[in-house]
N, C-alpha and C. Protein backbone atom coordinates (compact mmCIF):
# COMPACT_ATOMS: atom_id res chain seq x y z
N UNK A 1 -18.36 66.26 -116.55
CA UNK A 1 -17.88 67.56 -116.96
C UNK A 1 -17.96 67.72 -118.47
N UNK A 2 -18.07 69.18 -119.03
CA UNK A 2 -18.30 69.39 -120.06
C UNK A 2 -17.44 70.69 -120.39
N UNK A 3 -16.94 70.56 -121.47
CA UNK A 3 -15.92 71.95 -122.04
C UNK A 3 -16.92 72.21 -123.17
N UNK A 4 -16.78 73.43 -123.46
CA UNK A 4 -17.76 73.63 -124.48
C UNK A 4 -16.67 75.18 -124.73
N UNK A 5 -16.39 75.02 -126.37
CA UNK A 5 -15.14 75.52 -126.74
C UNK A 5 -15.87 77.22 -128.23
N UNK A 6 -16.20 78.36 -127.79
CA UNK A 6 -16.71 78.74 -128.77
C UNK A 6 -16.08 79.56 -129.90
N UNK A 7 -16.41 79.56 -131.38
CA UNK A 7 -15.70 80.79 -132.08
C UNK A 7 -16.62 81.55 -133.39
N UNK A 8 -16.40 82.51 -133.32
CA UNK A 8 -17.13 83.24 -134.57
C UNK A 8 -17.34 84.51 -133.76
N UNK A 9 -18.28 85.06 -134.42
CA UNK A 9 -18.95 86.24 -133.83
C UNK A 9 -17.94 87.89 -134.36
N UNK A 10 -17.99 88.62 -133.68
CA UNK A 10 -17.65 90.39 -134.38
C UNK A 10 -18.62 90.81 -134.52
N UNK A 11 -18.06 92.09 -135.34
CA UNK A 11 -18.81 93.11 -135.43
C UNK A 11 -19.16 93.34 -137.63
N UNK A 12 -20.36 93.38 -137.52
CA UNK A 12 -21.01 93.72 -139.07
C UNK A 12 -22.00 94.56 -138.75
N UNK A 13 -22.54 94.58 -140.15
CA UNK A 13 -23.53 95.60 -140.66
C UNK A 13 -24.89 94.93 -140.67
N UNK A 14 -25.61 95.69 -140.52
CA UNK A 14 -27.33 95.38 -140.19
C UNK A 14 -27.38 94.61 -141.83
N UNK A 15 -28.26 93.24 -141.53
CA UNK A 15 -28.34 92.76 -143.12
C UNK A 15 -27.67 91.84 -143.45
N UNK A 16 -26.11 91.80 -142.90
CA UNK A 16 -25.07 91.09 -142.82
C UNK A 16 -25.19 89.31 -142.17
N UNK A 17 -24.12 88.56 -142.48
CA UNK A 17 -24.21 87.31 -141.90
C UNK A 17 -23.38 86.98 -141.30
N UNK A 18 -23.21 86.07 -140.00
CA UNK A 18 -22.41 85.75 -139.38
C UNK A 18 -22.27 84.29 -138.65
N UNK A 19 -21.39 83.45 -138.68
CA UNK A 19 -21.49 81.89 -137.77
C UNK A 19 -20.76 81.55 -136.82
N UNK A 20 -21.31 81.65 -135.90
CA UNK A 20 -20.80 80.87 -134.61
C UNK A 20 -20.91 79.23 -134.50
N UNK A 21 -19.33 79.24 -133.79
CA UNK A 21 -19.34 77.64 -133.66
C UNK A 21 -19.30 77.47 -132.05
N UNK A 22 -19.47 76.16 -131.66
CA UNK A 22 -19.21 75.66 -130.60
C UNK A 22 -18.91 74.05 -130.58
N UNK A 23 -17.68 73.77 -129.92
CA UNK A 23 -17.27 72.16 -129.97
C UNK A 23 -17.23 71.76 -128.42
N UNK A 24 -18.22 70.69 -128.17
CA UNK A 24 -18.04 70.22 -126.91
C UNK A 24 -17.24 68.91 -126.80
N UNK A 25 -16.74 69.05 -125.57
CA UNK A 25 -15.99 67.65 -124.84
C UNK A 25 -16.14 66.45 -125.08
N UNK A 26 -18.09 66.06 -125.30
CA UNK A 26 -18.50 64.74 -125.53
C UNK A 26 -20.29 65.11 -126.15
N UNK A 27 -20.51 63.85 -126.31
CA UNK A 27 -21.55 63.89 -126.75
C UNK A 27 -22.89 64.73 -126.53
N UNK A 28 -23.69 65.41 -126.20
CA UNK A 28 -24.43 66.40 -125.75
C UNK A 28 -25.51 65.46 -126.59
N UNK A 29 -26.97 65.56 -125.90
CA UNK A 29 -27.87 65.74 -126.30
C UNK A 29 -29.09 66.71 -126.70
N UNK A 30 -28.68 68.05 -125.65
CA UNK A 30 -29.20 68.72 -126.06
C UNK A 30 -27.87 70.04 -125.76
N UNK A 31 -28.24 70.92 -126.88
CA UNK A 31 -27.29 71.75 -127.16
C UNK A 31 -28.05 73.29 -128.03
N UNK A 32 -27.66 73.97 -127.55
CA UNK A 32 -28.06 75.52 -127.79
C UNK A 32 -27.16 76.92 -127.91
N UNK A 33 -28.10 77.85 -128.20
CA UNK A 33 -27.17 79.17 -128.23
C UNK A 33 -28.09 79.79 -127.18
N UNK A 34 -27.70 80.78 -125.92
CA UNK A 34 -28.18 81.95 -125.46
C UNK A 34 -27.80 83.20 -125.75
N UNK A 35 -28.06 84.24 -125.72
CA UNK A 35 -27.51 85.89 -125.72
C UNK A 35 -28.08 86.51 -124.52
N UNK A 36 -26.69 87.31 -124.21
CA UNK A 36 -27.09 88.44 -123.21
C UNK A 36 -26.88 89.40 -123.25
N UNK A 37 -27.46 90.97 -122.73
CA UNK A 37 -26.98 91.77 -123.13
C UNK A 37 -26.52 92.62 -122.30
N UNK A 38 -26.12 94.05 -122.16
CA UNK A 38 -25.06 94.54 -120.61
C UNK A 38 -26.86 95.04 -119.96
N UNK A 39 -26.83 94.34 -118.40
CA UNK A 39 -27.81 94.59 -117.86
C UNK A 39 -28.69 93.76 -117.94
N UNK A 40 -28.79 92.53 -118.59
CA UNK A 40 -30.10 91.90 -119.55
C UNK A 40 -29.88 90.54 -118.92
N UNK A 41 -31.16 89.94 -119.11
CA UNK A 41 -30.85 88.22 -119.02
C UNK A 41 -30.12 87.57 -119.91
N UNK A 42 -30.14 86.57 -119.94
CA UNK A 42 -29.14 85.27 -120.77
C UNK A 42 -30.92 84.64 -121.15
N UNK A 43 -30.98 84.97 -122.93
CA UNK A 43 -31.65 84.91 -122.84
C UNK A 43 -32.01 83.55 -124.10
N UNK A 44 -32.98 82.53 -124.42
CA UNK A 44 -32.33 81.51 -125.43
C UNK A 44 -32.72 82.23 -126.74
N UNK A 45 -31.98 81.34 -127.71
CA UNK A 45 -31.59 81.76 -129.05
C UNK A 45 -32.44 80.49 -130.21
N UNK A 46 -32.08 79.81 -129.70
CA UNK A 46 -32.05 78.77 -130.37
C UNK A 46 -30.93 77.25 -129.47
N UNK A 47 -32.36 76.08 -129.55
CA UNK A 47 -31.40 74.58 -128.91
C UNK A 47 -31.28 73.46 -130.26
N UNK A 48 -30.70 72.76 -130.21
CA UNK A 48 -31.17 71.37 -130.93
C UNK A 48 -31.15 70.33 -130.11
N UNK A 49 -31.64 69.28 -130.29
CA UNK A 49 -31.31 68.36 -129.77
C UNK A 49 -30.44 67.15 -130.64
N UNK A 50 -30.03 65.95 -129.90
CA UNK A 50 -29.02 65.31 -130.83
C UNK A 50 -30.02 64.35 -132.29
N UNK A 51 -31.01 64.48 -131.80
CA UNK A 51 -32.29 63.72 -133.09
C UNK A 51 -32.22 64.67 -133.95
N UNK A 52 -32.19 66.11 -134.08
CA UNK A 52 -32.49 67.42 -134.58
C UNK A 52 -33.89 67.80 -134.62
N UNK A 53 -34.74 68.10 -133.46
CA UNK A 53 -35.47 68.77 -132.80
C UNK A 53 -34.62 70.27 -132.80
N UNK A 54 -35.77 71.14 -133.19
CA UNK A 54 -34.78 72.77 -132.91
C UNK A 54 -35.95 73.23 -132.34
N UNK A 55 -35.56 74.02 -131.49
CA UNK A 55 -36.76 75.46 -131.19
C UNK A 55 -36.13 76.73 -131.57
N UNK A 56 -36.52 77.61 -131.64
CA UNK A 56 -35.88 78.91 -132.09
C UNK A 56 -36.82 79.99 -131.44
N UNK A 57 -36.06 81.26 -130.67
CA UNK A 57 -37.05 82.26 -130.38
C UNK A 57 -37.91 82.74 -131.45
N UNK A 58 -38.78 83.55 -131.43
CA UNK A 58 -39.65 84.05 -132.36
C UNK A 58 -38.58 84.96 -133.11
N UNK A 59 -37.96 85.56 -132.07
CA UNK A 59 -37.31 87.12 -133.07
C UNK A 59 -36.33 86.79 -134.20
N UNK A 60 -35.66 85.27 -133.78
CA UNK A 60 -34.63 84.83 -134.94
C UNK A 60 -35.10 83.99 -135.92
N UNK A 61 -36.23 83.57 -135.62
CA UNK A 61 -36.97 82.34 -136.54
C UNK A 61 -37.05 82.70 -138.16
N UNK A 62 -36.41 81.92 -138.93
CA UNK A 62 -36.02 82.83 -140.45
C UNK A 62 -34.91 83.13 -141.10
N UNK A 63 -34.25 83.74 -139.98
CA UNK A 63 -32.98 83.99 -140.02
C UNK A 63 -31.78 83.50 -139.31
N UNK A 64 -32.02 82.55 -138.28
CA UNK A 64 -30.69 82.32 -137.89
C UNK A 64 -31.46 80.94 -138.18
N UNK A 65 -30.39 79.81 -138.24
CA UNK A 65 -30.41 77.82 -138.10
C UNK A 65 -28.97 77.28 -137.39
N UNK A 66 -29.88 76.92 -136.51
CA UNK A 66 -29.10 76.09 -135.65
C UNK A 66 -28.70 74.50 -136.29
N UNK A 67 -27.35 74.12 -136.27
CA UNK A 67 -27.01 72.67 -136.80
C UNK A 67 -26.27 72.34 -135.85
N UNK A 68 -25.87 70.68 -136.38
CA UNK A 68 -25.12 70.40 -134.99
C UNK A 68 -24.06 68.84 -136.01
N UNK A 69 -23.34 68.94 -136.29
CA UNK A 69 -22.03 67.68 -136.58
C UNK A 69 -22.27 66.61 -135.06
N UNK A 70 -23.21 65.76 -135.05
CA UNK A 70 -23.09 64.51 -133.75
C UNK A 70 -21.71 63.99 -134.20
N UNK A 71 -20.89 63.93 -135.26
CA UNK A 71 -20.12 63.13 -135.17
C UNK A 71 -18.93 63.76 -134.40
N UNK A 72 -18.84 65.00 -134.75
CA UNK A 72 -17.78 65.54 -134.60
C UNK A 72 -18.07 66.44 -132.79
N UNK A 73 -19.44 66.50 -132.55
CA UNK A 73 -19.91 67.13 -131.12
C UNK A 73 -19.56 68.52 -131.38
N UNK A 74 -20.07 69.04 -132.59
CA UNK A 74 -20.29 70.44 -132.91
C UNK A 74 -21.52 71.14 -133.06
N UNK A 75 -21.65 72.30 -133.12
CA UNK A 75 -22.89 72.85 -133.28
C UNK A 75 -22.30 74.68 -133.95
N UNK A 76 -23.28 74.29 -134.81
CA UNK A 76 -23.24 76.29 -135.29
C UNK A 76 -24.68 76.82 -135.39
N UNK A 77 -24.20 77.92 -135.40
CA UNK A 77 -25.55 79.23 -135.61
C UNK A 77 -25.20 79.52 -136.76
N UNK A 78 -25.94 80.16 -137.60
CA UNK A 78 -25.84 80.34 -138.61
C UNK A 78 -26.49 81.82 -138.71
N UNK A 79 -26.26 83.03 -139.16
CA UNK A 79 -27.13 84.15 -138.31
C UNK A 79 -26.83 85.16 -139.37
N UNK A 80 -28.34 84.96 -140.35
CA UNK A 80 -28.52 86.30 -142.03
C UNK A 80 -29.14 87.47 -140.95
N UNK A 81 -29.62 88.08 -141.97
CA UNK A 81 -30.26 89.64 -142.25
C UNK A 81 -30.21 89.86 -140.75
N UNK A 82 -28.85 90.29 -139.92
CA UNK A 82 -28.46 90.88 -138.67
C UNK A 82 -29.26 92.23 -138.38
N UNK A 83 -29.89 92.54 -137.25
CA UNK A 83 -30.13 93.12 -137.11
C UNK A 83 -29.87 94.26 -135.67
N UNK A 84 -29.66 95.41 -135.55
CA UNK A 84 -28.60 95.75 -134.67
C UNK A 84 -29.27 95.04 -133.09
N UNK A 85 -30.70 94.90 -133.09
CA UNK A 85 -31.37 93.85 -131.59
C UNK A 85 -30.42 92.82 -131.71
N UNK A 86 -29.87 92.16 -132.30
CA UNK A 86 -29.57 91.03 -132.26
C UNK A 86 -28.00 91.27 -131.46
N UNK A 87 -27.37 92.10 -131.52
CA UNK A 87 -26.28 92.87 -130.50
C UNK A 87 -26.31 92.15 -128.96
N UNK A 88 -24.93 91.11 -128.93
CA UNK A 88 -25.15 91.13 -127.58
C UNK A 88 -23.96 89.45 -127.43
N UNK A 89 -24.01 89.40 -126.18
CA UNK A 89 -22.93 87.94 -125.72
C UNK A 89 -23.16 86.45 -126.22
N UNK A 90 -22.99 86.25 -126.95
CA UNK A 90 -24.14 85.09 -127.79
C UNK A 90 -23.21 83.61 -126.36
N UNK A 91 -23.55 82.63 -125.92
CA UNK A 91 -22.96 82.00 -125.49
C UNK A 91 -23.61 80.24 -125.52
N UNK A 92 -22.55 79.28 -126.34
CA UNK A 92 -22.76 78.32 -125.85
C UNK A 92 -23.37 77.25 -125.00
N UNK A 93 -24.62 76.76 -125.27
CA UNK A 93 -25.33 76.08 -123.95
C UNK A 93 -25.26 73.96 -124.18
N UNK A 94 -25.04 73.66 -122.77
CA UNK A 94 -24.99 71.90 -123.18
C UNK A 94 -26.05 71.45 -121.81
N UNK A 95 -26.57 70.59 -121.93
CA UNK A 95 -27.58 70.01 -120.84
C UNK A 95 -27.12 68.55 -120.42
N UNK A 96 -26.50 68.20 -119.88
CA UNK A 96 -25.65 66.70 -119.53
C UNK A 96 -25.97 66.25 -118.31
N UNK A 97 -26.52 65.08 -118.47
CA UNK A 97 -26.89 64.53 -117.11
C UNK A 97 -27.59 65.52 -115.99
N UNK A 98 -28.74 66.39 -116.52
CA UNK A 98 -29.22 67.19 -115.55
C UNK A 98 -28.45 68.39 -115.50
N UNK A 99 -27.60 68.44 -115.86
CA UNK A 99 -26.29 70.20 -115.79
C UNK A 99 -26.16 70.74 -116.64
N UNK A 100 -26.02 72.22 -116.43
CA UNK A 100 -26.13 72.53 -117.55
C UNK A 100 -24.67 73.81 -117.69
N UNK A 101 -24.09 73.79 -118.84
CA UNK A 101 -22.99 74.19 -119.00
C UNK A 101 -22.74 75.03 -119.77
N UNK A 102 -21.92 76.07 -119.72
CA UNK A 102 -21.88 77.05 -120.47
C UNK A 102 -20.51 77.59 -121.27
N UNK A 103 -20.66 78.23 -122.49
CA UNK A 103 -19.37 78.46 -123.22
C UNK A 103 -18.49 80.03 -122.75
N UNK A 104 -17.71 80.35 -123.40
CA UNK A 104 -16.95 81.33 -122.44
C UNK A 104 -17.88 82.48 -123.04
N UNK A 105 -18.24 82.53 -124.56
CA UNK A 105 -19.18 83.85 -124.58
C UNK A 105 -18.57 84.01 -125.73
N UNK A 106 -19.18 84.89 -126.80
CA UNK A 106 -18.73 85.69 -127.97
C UNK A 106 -19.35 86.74 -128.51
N UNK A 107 -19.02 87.53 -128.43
CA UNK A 107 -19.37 89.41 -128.64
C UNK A 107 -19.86 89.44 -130.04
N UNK A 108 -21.38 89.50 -130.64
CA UNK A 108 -21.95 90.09 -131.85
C UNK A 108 -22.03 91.40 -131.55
N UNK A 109 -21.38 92.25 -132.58
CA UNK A 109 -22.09 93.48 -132.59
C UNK A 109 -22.41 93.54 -133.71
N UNK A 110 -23.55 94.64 -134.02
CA UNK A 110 -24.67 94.78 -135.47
C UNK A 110 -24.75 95.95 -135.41
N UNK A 111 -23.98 97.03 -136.50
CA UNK A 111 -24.40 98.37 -136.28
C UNK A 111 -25.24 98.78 -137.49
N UNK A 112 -26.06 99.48 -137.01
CA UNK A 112 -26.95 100.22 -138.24
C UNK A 112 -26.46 100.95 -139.11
């Protein structure tokens, strides 16, 4: 089992910056952000892994960086020049032993 605990997120202005955290239960090796939006898939954001391997979608590549504290079994987003697309459920992802687990969710909004 895995708890995966998230905080950050609100509402800013297009341009603006914002960081989400997430603290898991135990060690994770691989660890990520998804977003969804009302109607939309869960869709990825950005993973790391515990070596720091990152992938990043195309649309955030630039502007958001994914990090991760192994010591502490943290991970943040880091998320500049907001843009109102970027609007939506940002949520916590962990991959453990084949499972995969999810955070409770945190509401970005980006208004123009």
């Amino acid at each position: 089992q895995v708890q995966l605990v998230e905080s950050g997120g609100g509402l800013v202005q297009a341009g603006e910056s914002l960081r989400l955290s997430c603290a898991a239960s135990r060690t994770i090796v691989k660890m990520g952000w998804y977003r969804q939006t009302p109607g939309g898939q869960r869709d990825l954001v950005a993973t790391r892994t515990i070596s720091g391997i990152t992938d990043y979608v195309d649309s955030v590549r630039g502007r958001f960086t994914i990090s991760r504290d192994n010591a502490k079994n943290t991970m943040d987003l880091q998320m500049n020049s907001l843009v109102p697309e970027d609007t939506a459920v940002y949520y916590c992802y962990a991959l453990y032993l084949g499972e995969e687990y999810w955070g409770q969710g945190t509401q970005v909004t980006v208004s123009s």
